[in-house]
Protein backbone atom coordinates (compact mmCIF):
# COMPACT_ATOMS: atom_id res chain seq x y z
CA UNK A 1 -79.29 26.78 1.67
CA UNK A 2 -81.52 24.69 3.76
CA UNK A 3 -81.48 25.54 7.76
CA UNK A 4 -81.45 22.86 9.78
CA UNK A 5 -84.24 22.56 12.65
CA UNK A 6 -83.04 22.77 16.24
CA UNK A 7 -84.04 19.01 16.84
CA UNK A 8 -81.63 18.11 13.90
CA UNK A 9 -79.06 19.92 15.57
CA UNK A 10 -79.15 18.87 18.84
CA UNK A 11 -79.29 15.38 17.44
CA UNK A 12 -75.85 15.76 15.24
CA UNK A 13 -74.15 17.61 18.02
CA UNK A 14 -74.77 14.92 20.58
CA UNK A 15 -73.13 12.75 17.78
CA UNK A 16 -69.65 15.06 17.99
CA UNK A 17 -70.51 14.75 21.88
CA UNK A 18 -69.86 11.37 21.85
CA UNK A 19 -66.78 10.79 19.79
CA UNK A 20 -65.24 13.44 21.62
CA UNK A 21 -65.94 11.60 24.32
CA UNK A 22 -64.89 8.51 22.83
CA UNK A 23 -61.74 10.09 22.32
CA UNK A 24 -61.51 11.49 25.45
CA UNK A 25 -61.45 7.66 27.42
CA UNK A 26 -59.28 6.36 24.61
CA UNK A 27 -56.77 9.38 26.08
CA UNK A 28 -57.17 8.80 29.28
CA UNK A 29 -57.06 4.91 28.74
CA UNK A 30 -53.62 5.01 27.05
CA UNK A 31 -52.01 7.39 29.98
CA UNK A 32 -53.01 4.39 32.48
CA UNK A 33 -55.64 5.92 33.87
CA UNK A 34 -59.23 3.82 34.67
CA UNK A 35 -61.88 6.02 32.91
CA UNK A 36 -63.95 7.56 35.72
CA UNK A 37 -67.62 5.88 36.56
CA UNK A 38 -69.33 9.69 36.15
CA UNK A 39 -67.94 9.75 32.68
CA UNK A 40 -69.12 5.90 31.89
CA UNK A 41 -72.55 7.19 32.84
CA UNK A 42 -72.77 10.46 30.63
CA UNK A 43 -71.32 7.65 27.98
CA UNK A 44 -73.90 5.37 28.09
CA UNK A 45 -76.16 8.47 28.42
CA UNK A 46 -75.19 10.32 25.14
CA UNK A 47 -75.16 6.40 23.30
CA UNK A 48 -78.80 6.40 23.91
CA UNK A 49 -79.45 9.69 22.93
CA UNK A 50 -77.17 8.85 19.63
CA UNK A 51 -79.47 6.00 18.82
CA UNK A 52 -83.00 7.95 19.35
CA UNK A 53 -81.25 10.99 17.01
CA UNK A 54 -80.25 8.25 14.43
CA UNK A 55 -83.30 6.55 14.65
CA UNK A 56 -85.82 9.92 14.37
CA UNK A 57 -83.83 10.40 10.91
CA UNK A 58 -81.08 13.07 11.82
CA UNK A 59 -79.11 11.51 9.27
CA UNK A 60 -81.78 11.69 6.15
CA UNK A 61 -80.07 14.67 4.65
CA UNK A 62 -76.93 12.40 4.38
CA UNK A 63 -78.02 8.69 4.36
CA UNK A 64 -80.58 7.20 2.13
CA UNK A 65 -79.76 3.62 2.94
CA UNK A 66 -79.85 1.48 6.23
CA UNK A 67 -77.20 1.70 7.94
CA UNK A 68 -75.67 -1.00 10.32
CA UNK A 69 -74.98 0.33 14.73
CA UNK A 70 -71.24 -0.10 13.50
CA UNK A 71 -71.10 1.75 9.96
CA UNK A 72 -72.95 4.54 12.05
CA UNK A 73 -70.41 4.74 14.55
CA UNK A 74 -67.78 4.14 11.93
CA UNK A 75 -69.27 7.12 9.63
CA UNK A 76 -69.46 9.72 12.72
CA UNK A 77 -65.99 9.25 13.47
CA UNK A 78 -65.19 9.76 10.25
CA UNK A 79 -66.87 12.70 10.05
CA UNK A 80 -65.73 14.40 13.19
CA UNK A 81 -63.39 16.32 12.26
CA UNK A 82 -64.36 18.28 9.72
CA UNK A 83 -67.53 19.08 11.20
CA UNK A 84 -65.34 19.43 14.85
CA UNK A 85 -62.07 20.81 14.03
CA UNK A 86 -61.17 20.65 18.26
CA UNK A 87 -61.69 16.80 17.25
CA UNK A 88 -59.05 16.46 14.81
CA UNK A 89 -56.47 18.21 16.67
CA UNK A 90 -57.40 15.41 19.56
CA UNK A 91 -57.25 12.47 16.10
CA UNK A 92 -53.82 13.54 15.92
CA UNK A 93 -52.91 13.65 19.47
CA UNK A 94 -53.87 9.98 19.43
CA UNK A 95 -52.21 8.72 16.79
CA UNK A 96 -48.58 9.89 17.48
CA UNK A 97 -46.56 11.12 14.23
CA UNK A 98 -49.46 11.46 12.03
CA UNK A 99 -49.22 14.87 9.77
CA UNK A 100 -53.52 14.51 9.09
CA UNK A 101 -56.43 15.05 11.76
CA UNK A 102 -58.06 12.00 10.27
CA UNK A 103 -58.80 8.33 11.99
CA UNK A 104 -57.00 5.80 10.53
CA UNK A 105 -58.79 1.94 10.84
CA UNK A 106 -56.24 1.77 13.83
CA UNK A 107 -57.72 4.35 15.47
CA UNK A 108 -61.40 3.94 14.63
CA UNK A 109 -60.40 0.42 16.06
CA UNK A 110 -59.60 1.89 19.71
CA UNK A 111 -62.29 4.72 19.34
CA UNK A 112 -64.94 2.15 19.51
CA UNK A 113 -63.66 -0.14 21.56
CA UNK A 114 -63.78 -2.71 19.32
CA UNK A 115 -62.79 -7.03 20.61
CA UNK A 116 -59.27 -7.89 18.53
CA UNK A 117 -62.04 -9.97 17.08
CA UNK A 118 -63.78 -7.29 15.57
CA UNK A 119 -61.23 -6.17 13.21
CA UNK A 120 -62.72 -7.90 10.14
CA UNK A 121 -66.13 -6.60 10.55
CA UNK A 122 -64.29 -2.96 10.80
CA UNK A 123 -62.64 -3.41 7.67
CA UNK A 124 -65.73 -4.95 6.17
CA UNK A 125 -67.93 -1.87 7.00
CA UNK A 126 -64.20 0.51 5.26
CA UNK A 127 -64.21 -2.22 2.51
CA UNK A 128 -64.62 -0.79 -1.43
CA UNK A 129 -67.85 -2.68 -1.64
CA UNK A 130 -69.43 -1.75 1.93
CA UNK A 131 -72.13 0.89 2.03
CA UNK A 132 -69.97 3.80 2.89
CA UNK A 133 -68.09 3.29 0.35
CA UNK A 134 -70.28 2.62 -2.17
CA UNK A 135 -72.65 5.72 -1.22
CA UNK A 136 -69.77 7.68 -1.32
CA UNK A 137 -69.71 8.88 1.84
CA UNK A 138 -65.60 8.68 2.68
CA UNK A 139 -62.84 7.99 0.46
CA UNK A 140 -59.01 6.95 1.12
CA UNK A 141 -56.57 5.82 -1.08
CA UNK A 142 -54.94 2.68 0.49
CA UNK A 143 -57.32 0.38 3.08
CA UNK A 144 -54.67 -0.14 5.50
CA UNK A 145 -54.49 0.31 9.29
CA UNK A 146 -52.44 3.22 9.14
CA UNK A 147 -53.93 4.84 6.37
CA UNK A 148 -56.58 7.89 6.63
CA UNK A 149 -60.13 7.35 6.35
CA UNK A 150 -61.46 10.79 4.98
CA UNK A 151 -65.18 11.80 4.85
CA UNK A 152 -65.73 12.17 0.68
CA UNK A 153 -65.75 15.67 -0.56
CA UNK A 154 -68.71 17.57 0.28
CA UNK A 155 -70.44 15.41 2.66
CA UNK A 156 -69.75 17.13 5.78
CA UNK A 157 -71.04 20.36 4.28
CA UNK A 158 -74.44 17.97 2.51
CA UNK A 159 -74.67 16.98 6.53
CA UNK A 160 -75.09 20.46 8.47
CA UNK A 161 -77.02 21.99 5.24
CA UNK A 162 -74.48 23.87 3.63
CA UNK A 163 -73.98 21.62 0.13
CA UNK A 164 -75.75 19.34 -2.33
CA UNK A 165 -75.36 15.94 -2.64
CA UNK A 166 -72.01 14.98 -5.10
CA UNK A 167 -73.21 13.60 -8.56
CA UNK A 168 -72.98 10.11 -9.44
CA UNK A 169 -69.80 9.49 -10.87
CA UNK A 170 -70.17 9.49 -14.83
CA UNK A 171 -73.40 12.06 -14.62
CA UNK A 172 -74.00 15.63 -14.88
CA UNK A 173 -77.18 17.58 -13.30
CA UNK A 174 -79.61 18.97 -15.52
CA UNK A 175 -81.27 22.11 -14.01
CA UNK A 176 -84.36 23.02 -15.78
CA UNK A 177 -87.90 24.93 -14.70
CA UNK A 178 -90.10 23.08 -17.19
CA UNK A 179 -93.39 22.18 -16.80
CA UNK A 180 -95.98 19.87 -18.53
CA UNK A 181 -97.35 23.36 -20.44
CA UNK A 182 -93.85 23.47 -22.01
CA UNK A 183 -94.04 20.14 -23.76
CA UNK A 184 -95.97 19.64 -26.68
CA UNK A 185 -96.92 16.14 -27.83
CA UNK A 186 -100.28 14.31 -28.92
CA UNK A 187 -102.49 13.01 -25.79
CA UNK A 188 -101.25 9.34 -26.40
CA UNK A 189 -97.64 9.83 -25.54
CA UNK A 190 -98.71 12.83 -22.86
CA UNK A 191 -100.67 9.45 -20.89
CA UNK A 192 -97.51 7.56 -21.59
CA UNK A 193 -95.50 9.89 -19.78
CA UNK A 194 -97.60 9.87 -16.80
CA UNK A 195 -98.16 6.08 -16.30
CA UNK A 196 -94.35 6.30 -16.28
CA UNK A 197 -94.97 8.33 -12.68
CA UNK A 198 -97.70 5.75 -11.87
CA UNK A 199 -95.01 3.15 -12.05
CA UNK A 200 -92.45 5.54 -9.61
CA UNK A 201 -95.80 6.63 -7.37
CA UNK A 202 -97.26 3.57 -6.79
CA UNK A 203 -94.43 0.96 -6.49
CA UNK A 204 -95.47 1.34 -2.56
CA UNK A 205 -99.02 0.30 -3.00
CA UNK A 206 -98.53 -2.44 -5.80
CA UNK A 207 -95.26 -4.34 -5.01
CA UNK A 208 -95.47 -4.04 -0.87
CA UNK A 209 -99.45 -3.70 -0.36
CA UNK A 210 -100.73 -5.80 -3.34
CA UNK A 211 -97.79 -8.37 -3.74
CA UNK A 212 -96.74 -7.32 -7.34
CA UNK A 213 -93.48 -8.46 -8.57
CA UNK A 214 -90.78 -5.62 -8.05
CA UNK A 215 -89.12 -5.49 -11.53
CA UNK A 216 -87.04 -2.40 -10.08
CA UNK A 217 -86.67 0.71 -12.58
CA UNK A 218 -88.95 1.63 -13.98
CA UNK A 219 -87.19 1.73 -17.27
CA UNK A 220 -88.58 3.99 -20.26
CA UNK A 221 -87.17 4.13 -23.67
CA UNK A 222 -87.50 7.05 -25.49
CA UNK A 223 -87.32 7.29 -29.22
CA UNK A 224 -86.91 10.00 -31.77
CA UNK A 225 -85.04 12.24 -34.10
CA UNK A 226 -82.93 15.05 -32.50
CA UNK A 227 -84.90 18.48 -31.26
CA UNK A 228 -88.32 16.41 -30.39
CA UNK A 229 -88.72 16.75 -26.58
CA UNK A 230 -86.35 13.91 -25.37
CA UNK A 231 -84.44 15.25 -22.77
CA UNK A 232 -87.48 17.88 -22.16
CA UNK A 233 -89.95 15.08 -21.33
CA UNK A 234 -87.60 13.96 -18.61
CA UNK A 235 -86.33 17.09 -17.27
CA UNK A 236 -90.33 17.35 -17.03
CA UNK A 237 -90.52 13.79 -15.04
CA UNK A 238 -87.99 14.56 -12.81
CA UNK A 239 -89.26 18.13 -11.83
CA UNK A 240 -92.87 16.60 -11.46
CA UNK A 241 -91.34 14.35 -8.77
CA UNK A 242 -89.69 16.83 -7.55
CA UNK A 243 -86.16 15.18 -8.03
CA UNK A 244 -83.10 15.90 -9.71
CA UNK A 245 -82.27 14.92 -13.48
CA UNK A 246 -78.94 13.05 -13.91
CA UNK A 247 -77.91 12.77 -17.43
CA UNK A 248 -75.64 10.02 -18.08
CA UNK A 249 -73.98 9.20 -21.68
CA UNK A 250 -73.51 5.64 -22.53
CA UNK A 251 -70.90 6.39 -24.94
CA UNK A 252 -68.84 7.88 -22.41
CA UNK A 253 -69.46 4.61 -19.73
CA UNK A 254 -68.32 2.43 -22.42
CA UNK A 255 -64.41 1.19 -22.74
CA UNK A 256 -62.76 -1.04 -25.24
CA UNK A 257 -60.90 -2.38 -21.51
CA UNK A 258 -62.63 -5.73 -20.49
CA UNK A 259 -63.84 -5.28 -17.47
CA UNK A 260 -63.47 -1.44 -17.34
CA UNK A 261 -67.46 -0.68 -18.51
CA UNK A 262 -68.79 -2.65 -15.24
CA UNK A 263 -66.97 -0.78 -12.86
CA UNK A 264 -68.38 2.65 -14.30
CA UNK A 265 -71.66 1.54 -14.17
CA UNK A 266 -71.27 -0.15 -10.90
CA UNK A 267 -70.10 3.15 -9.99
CA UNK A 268 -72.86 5.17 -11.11
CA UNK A 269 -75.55 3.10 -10.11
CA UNK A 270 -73.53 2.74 -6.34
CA UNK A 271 -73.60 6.23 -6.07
CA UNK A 272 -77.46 6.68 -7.16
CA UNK A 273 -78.97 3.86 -5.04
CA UNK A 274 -81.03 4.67 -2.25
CA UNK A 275 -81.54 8.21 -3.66
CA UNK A 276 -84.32 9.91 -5.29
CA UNK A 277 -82.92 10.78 -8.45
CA UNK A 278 -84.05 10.30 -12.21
CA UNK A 279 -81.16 9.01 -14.22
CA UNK A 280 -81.38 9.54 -18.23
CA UNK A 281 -78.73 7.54 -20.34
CA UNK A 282 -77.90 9.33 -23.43
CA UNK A 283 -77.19 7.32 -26.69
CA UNK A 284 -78.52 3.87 -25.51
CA UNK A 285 -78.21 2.14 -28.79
CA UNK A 286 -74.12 2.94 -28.45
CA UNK A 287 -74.89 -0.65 -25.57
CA UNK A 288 -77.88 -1.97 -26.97
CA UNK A 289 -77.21 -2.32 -30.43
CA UNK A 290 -78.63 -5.62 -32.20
CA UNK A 291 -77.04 -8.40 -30.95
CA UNK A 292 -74.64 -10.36 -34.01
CA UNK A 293 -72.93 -13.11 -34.67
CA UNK A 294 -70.61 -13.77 -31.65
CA UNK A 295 -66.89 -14.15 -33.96
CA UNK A 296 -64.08 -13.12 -31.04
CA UNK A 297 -63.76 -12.27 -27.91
CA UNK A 298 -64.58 -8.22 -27.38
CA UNK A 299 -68.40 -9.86 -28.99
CA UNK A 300 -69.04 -12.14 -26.54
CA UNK A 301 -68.15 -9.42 -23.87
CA UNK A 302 -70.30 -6.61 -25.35
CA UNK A 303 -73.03 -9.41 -24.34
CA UNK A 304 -72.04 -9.82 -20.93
CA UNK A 305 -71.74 -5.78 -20.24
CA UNK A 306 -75.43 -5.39 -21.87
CA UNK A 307 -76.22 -7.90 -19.74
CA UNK A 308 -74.56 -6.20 -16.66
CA UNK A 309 -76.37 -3.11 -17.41
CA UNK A 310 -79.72 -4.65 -17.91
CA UNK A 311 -79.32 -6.41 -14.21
CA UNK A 312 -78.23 -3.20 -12.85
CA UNK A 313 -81.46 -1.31 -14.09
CA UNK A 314 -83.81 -4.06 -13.02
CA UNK A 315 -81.83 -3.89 -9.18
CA UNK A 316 -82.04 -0.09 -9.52
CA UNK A 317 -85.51 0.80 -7.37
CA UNK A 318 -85.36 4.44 -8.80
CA UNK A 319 -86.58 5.72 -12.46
CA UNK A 320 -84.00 5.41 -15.57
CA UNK A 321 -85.06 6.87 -18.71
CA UNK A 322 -82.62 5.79 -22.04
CA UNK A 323 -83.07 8.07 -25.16
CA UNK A 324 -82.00 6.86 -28.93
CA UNK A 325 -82.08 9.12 -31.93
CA UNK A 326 -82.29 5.40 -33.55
CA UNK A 327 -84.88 2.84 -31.88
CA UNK A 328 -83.59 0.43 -35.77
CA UNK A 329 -80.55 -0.16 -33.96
CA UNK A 330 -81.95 -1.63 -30.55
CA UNK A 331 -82.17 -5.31 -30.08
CA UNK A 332 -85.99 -5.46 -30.00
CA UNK A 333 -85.24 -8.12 -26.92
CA UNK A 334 -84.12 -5.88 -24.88
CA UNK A 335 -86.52 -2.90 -25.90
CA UNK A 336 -89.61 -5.65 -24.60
CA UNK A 337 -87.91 -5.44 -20.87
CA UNK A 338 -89.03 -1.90 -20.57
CA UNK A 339 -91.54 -0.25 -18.55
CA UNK A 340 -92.66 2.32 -21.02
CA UNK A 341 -91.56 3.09 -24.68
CA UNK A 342 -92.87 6.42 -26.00
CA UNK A 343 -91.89 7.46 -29.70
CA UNK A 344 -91.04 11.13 -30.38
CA UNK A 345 -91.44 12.42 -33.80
CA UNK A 346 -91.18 15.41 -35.71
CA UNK A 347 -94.24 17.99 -34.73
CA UNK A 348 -97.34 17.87 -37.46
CA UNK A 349 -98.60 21.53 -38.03
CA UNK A 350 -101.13 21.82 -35.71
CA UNK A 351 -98.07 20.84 -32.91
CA UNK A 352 -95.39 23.39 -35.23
CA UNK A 353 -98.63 25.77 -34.76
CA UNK A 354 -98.53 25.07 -30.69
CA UNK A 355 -94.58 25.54 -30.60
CA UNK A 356 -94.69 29.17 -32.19
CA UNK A 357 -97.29 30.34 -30.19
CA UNK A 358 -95.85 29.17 -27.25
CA UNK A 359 -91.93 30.04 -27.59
CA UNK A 360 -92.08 33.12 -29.17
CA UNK A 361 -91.51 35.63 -26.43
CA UNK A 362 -94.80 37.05 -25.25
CA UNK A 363 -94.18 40.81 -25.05
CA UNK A 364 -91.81 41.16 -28.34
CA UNK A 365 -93.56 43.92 -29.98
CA UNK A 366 -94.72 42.99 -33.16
CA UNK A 367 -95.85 39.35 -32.27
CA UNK A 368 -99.90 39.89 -32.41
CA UNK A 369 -99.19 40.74 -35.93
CA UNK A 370 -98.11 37.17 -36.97
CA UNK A 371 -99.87 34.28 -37.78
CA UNK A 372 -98.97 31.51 -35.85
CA UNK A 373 -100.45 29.03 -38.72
CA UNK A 374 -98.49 30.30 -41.59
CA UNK A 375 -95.45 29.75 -39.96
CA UNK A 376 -96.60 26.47 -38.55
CA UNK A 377 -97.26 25.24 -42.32
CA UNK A 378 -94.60 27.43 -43.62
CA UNK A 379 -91.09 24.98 -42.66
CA UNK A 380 -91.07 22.05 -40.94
CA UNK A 381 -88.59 22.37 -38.23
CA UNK A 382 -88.40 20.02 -34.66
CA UNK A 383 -89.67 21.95 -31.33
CA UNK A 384 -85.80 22.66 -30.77
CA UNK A 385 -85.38 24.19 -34.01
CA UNK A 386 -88.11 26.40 -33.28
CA UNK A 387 -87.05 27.37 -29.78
CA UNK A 388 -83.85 28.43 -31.44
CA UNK A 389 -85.58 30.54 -34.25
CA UNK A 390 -87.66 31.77 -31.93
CA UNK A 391 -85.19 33.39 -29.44
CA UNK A 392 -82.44 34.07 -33.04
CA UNK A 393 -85.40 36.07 -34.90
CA UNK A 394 -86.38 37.92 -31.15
CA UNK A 395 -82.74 38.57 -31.06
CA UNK A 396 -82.52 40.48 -34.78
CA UNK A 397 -85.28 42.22 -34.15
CA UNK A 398 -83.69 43.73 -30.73
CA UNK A 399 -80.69 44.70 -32.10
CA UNK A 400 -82.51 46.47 -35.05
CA UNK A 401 -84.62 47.96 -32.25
CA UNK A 402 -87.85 47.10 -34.40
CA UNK A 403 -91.05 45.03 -34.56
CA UNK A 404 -90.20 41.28 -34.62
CA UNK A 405 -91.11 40.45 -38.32
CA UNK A 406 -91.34 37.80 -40.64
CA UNK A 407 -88.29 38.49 -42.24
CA UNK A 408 -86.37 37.46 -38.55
CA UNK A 409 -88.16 34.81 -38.81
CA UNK A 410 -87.76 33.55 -42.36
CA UNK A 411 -83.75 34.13 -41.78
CA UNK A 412 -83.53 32.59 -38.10
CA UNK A 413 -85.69 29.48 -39.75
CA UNK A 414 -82.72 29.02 -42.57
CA UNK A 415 -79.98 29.34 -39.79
CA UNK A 416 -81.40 26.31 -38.65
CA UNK A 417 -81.87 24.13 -41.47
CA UNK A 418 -78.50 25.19 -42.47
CA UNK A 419 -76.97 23.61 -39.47
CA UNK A 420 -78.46 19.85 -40.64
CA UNK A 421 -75.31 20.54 -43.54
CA UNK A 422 -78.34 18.68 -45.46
CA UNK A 423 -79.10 20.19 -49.38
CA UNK A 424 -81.39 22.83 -48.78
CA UNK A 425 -83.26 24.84 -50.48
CA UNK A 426 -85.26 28.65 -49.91
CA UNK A 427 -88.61 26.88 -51.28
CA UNK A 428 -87.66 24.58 -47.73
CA UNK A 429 -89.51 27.72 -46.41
CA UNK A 430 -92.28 27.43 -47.54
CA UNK A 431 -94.56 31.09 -47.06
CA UNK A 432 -91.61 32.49 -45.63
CA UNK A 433 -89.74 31.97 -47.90
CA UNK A 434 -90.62 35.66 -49.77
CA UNK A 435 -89.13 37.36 -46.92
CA UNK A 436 -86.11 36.28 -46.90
CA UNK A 437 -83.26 38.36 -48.19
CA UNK A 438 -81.58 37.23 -50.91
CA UNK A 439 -78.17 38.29 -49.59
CA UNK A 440 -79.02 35.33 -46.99
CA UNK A 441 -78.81 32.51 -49.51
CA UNK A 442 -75.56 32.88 -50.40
């Protein structure tokens, strides 16, 4: 949990200060009386101090975007009273028969003070498509002036330092410690990875400073059978930057509804904008599958939402990384409109070699004794099939309370190639293929 600094603090409380306050006149106001010059002062006093608190960032933990005077007044309103509970009691007091302690646009109307006039640009900064919205910082269920304006769930708690920041809608966090020492791939696509960061780094210094063309992204396409580093390489990214890891599958964004596949990714990439995240799509030839013969309608609108998708990621300014277990089925039009495309294949034995050495746990007794080699040449199996044979054969040899031996390993390597439900055979071992039991092939 992050603690917030005094300055922050003082900042956000003058915030709740000021609505009270707010609230306070509006009272006072509707019981006929004139709101007293002392408290007009400390007003206008705590409005400046709002603006130098808003200005000096007190809202960075919350807001990534620019906001508007209005959708800042509009958003710590909102807010109030759920960071204030005394402040919702006072919501409710204002708004007569009302069973919530939330401001409705009626009330966020006469909080602010706002010209008759003003309505329109009120329910502009509430509407589905304003910034709030769309960052996902309140919620309600009907826009109309009686209706409650909530704060969305979580972001009162992201605000005082108490929560994280709500996924994207459609994407799910990927937590991992991983470092470049975990990843094992030749030098070529190792460089390839890190111009990627060049292109995230130094968008400052090249579009802003230099006058390059902002092409948004960066995209990178990564391609490659199952078990070769994919999603490792970009949980590796995104920890380098220091940033979480979204991962977002296509398949799932995708709906045989017209219409329905642009409003999840408008969604998504709503609630990413403006935020450092790293967003990995999952499955990208399940969209970007080569382009046919246009013969009836649902054709000629898989174009259009490829086509949606492909504006989104150029408008996105943050990194998005799409993975394919099949770079035959991508449109090789739309593969040329990436940053960076960086093939993943199955480990040679030198890189099998590498894998072993490095994911067989370090203190199992018994490990000095093998050779890393022979069972790098011995089966060829992906650098996921080897992390699992690693930890399976670690496993057998714990719960025999022995040496890890070859025979763990030679069974723990057939596990996995059984699980391919591919024809196999024990000579698939290769050198191993002695140790294993014979009670094991059956």
């Amino acid at each position: 949990m992050h603690q917030l600094s005094s300055q922050y603090k003082d900042a956000l409380a003058t915030e709740w200060q000021r609505v009270g306050m707010l609230a306070q006149c509006l009272a006072a106001n509707r019981q006929g009386h004139d709101v007293g010059q002392e408290d007009l002062d400390r007003l206008r006093q705590l409005q400046e101090l709002v603006e130098k608190g808003r200005l000096n960032g007190s809202w960075s933990r919350l807001v990534s975007v620019s906001l508007s005077p209005l959708e800042f007044d509009v958003l710590a309103c909102v807010l109030a009273p759920e960071v204030e509970p005394r402040l919702g009691w006072l919501y409710q007091s204002l708004q007569p028969g009302v069973s919530h302690p939330y401001a409705t646009p009626a009330l966020l109307h006469d909080l602010l003070a706002l010209e008759s006039s003003e309505m329109g640009d009120l329910y502009q900064v509430l509407d589905h498509s304003g910034r709030l919205h769309t960052s996902r910082l309140i919620e309600y269920d009907r826009l109309e002036t009686f209706q409650p304006v909530k704060p969305f769930p979580g972001v009162a708690a992201l605000l005082l330092g108490h929560g994280q920041e709500p996924d994207p809608p459609g994407a799910t966090r990927v937590v991992s410690d991983a470092g470049w020492e975990d990843l094992v791939l030749p030098p070529q696509r190792l460089a390839m990875l890190h111009e990627f960061l060049h292109w995230v780094r130094q968008r400052e210094t090249v579009v802003k400073k230099w006058g390059g063309k902002d092409v948004g992204g960066p995209v990178a396409l990564f391609t490659g059978p199952s078990g070769t580093g994919k999603t490792l390489a970009a949980a590796i990214l995104a920890n380098d930057l220091d940033w979480p890891l979204y991962k977002v599958d296509l398949g799932t964004l995708v709906s045989k509804y017209i219409g329905e596949t642009e409003k999840n990714l408008n969604r998504l990439f709503d609630a990413a904008d403006g935020r450092n995240v790293v967003l990995q799509f999952d499955e990208a030839d399940s969209l970007f599958g080569k382009r046919g013969e246009i013969r009836e309608a649902r054709d000629r609108y898989a174009n259009l939402e490829v086509s949606h998708l492909l504006a989104r990621l150029e408008n996105h300014h943050g990194p998005c990384i799409l993975t394919t277990n099949l770079r035959s089925n991508l449109d090789p039009a739309f593969v040329r409109r990436f940053q960076v495309v960086v093939e993943f294949s199955r480990p040679d034995e030198k890189a099998r070699v590498e894998l072993w050495r490095r994911l067989l746990p370090p203190r199992a007794p018994g490990r000095k004794a093998l050779d890393m080699r022979l069972l790098g040449r011995s089966v060829h199996l992906t650098g996921a099939e080897i992390r699992n044979a690693s930890l399976h054969a670690a496993h057998l040899a714990a719960a025999e309370g022995s040496d890890l031996r070859y025979e763990h390993l030679a069974l723990s390597a057939w596990r996995e190639l059984s699980k391919s439900g591919r024809e196999r055979s024990p000579s698939d071992l290769g050198e191993l293929q002695p140790y294993l039991g014979k009670e094991s092939i059956r």
